[in-house]
Structure formats: C-alpha cells, structure tokens
PDB file of N, CA and C in Angstrom:
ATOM      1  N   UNK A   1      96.911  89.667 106.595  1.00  0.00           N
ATOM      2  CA  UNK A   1      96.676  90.096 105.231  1.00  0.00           C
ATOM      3  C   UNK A   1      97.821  89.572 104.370  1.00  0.00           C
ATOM      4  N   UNK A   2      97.529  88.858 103.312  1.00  0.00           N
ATOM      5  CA  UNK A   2      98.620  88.514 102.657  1.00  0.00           C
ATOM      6  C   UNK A   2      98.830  89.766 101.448  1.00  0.00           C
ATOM      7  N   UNK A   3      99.962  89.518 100.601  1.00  0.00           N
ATOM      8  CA  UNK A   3     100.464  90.879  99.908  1.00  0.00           C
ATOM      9  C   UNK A   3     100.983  89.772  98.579  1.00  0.00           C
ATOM     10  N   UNK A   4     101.561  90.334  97.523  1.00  0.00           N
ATOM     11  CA  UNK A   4     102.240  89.978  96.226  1.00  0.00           C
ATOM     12  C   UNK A   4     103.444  90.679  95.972  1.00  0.00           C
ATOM     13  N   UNK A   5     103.669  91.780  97.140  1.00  0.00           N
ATOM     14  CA  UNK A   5     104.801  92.248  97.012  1.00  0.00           C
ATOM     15  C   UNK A   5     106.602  92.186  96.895  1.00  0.00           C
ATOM     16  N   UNK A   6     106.301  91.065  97.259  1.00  0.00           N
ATOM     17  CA  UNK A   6     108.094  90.088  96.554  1.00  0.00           C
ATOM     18  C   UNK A   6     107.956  89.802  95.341  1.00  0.00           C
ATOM     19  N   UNK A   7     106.590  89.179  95.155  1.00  0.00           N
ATOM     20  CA  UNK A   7     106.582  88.636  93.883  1.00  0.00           C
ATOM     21  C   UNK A   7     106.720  89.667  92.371  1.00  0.00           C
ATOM     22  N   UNK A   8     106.062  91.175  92.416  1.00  0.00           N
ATOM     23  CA  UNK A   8     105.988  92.249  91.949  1.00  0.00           C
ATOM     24  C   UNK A   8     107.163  93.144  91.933  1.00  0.00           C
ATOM     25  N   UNK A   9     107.662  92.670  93.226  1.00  0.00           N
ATOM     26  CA  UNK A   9     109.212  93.902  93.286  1.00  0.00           C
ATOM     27  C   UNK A   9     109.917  92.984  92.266  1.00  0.00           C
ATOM     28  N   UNK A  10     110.141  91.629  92.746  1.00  0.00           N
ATOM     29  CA  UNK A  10     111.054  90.854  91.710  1.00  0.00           C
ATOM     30  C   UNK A  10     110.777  90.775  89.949  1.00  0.00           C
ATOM     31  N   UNK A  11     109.345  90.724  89.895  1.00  0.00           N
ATOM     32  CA  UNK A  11     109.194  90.591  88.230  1.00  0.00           C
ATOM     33  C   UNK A  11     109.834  92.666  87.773  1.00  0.00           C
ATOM     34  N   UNK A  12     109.877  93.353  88.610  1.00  0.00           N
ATOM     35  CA  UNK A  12     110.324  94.731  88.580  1.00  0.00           C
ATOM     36  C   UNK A  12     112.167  95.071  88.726  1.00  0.00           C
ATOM     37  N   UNK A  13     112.855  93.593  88.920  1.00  0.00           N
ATOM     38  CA  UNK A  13     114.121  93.579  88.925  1.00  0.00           C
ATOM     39  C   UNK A  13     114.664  94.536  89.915  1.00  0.00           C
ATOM     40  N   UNK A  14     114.030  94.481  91.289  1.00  0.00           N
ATOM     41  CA  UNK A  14     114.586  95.590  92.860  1.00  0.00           C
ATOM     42  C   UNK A  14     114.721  94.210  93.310  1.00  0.00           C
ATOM     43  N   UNK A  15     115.518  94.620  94.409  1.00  0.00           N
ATOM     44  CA  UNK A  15     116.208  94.465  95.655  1.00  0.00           C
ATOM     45  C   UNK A  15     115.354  94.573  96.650  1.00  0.00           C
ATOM     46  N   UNK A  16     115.005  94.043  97.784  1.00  0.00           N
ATOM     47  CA  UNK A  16     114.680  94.683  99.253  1.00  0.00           C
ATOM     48  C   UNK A  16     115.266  96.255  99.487  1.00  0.00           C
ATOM     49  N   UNK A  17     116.549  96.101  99.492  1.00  0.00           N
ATOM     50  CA  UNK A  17     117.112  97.733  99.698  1.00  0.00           C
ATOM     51  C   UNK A  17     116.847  98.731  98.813  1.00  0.00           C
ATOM     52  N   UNK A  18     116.242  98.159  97.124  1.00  0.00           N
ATOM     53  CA  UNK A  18     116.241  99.165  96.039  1.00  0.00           C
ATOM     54  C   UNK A  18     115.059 100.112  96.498  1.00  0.00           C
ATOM     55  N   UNK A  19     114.000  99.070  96.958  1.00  0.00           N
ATOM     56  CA  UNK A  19     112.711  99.231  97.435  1.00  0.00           C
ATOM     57  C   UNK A  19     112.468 100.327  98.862  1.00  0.00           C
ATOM     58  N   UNK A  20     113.055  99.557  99.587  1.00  0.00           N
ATOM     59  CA  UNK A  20     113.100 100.807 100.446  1.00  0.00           C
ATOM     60  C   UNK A  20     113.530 101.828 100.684  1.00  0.00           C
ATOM     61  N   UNK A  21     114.925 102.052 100.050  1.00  0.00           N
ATOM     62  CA  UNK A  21     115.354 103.754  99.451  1.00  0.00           C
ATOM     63  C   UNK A  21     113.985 104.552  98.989  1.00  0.00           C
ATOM     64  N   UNK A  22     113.687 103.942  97.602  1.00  0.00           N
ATOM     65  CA  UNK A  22     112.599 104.506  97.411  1.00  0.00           C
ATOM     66  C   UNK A  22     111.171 104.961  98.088  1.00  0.00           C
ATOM     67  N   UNK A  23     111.002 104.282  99.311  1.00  0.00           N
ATOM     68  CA  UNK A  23     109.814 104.257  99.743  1.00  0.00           C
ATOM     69  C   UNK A  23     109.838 104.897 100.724  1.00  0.00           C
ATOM     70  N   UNK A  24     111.557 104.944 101.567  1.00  0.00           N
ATOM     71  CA  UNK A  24     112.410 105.767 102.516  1.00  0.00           C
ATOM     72  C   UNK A  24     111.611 104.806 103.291  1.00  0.00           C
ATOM     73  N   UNK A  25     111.969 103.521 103.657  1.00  0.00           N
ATOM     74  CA  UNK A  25     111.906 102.930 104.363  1.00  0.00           C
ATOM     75  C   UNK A  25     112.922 101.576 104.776  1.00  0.00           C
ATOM     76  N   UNK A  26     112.958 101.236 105.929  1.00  0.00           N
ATOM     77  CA  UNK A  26     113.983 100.370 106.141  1.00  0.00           C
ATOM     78  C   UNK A  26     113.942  98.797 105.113  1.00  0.00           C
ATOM     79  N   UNK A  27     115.054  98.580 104.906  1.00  0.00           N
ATOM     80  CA  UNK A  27     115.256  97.126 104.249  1.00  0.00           C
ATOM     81  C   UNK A  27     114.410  96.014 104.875  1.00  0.00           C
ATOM     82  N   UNK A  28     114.464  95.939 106.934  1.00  0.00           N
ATOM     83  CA  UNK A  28     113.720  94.967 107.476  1.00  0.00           C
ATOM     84  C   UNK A  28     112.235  95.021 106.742  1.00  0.00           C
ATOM     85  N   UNK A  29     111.871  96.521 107.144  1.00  0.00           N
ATOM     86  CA  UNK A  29     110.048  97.130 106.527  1.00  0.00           C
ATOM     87  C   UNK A  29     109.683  95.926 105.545  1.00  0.00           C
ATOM     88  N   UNK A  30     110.280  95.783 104.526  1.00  0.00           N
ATOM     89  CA  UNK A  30     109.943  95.308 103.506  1.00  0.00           C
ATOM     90  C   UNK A  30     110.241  94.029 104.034  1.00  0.00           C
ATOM     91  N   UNK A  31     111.289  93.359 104.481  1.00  0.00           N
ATOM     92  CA  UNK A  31     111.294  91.958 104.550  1.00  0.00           C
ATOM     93  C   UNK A  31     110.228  91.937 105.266  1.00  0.00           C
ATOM     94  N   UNK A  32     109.748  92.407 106.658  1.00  0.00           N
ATOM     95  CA  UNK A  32     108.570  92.151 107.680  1.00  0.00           C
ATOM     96  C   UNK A  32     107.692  91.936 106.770  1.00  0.00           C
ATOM     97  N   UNK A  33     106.884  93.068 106.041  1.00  0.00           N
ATOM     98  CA  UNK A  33     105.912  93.448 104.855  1.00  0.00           C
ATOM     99  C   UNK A  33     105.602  92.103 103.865  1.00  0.00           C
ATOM    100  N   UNK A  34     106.897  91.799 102.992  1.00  0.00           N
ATOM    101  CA  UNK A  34     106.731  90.221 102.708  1.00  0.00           C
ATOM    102  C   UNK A  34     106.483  88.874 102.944  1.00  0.00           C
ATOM    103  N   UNK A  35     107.328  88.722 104.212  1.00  0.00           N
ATOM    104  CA  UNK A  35     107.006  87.605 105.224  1.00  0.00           C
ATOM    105  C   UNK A  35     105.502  87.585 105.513  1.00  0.00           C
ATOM    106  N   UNK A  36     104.775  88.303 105.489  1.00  0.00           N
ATOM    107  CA  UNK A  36     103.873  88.381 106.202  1.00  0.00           C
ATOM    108  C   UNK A  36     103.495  89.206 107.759  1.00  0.00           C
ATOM    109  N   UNK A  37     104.692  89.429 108.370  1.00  0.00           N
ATOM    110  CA  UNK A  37     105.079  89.523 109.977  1.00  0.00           C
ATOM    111  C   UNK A  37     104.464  91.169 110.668  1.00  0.00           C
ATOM    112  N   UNK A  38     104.143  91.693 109.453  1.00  0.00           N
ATOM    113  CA  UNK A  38     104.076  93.141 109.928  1.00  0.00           C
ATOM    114  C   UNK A  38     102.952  93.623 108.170  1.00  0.00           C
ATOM    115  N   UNK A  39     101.695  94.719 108.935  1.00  0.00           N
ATOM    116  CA  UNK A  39     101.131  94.766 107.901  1.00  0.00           C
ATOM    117  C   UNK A  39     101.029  96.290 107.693  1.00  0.00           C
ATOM    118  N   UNK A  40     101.442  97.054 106.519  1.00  0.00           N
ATOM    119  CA  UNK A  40     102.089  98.492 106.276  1.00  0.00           C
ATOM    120  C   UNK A  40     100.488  99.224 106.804  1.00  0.00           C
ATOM    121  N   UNK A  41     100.770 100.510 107.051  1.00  0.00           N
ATOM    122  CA  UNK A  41     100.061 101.732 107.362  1.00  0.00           C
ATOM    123  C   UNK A  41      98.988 102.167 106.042  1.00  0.00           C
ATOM    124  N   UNK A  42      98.041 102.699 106.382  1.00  0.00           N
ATOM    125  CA  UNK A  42      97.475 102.787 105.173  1.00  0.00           C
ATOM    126  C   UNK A  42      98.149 103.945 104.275  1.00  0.00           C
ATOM    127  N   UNK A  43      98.964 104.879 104.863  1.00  0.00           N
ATOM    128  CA  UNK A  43     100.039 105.386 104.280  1.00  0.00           C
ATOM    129  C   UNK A  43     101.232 104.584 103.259  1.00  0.00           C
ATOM    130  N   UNK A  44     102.097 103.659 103.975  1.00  0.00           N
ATOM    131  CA  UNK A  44     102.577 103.319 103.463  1.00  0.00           C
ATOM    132  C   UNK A  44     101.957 102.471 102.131  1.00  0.00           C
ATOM    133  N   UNK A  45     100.915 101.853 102.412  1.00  0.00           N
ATOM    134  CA  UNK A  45      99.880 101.071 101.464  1.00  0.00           C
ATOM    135  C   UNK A  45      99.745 101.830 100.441  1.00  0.00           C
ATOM    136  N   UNK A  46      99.498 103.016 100.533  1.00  0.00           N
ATOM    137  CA  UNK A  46      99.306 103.988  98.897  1.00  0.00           C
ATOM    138  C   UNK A  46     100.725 104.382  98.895  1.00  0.00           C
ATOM    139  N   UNK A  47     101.867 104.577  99.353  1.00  0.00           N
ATOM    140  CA  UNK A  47     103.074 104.827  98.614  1.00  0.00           C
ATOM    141  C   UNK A  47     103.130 103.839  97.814  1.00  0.00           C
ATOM    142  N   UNK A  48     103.671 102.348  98.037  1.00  0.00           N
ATOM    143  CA  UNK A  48     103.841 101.196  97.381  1.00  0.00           C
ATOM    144  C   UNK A  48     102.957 100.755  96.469  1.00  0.00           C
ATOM    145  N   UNK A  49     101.739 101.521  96.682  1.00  0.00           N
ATOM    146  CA  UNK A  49     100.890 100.961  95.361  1.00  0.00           C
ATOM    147  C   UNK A  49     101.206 102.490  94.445  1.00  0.00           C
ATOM    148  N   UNK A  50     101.347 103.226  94.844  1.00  0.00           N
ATOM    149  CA  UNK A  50     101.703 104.366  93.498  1.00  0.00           C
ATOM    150  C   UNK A  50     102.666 104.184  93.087  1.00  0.00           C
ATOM    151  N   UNK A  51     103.867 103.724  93.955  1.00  0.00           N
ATOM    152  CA  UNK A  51     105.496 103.132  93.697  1.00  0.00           C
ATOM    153  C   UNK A  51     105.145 102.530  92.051  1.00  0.00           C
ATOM    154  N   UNK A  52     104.236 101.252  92.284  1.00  0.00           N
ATOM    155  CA  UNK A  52     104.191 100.384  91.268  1.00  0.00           C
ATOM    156  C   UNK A  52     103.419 100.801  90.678  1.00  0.00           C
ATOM    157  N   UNK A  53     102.415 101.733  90.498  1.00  0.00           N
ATOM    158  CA  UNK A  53     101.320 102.439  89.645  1.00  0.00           C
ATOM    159  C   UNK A  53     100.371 101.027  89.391  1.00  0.00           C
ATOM    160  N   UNK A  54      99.887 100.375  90.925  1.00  0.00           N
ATOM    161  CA  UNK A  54      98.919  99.706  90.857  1.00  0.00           C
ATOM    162  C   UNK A  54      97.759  99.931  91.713  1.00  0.00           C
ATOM    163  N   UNK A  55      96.775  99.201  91.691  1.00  0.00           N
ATOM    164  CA  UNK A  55      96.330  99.845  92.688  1.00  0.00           C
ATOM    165  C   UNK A  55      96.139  98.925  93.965  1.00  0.00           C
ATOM    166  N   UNK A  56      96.181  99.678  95.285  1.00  0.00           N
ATOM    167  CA  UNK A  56      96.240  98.323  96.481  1.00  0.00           C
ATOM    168  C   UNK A  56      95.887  96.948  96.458  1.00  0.00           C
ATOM    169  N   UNK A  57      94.725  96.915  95.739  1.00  0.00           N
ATOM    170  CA  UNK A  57      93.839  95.751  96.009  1.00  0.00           C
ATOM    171  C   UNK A  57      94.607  94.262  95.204  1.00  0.00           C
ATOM    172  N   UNK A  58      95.500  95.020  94.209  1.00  0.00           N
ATOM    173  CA  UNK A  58      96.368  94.589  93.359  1.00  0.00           C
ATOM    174  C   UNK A  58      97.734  93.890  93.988  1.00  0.00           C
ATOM    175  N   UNK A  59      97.974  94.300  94.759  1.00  0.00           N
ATOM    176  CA  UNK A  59      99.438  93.968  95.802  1.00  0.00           C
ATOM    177  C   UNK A  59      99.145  93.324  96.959  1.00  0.00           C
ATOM    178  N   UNK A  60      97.831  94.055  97.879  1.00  0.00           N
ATOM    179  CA  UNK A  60      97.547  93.261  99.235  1.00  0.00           C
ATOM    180  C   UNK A  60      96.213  93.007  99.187  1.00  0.00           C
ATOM    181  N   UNK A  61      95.573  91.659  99.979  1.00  0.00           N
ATOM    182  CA  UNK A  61      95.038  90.934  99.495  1.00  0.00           C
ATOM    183  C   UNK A  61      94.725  90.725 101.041  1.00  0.00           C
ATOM    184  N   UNK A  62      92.999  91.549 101.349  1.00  0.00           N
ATOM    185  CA  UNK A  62      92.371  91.251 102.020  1.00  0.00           C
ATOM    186  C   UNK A  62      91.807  89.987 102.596  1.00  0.00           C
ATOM    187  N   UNK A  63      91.617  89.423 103.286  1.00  0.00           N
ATOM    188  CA  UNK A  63      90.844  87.782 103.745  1.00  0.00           C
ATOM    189  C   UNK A  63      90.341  87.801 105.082  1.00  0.00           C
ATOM    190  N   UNK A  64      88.971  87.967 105.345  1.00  0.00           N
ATOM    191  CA  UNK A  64      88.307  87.580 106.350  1.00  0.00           C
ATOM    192  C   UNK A  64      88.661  86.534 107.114  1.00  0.00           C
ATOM    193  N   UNK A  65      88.779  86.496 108.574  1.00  0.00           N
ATOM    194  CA  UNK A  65      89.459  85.518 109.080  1.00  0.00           C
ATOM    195  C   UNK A  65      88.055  84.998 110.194  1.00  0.00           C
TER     196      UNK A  65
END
C-alpha cells in the first residue's frame, strides 16, 4: 500500500519524531510507515488520519496487486 504521509507531515512542518510523540509511536513506526516497509493497523490508520483531520483514503492509497 503506498501512503502520502512524508509528503503531508512535511507540507505540516513535523519531524519523524514530532509525529510520533504525537501518535505515541516510535520514530522507526513512521520511517517503516513512509518507506513503504511496514503497513499501520487499522487503528493506527484512523489516528494519523484524525492527526491530520483527513480522511484515510487521503494519506494511504490502496492498489490491487
């Protein structure tokens, strides 16, 4: 699943670490999460989209494989 979430934290002026304080999650979380390498919980999926007051579909980006 790809995501927009570097691209969104950055136009939002955070950090990796700003981000995961907030989300109470580790600094890696988010690098994994970006990279691609690791794909969040559907938990975590609605923190980060309420984080940004968007909605999922907006940040991660489903694709049939």
């Amino acid at each position: 699943m790809k995501n927009r979430l570097e691209e969104i934290r950055k136009a939002r002026g955070l950090n990796q670490e700003d981000l995961a304080v907030a989300l109470e999650v580790s600094r890696q979380t988010i690098g994994s999460l970006e990279n691609g390498r690791y794909n969040p919980s559907i938990l975590l999926a609605f923190r980060i989209a309420r984080y940004f007051g968007l909605p999922i579909e907006d940040i991660f980006i489903y694709e049939e494989e």
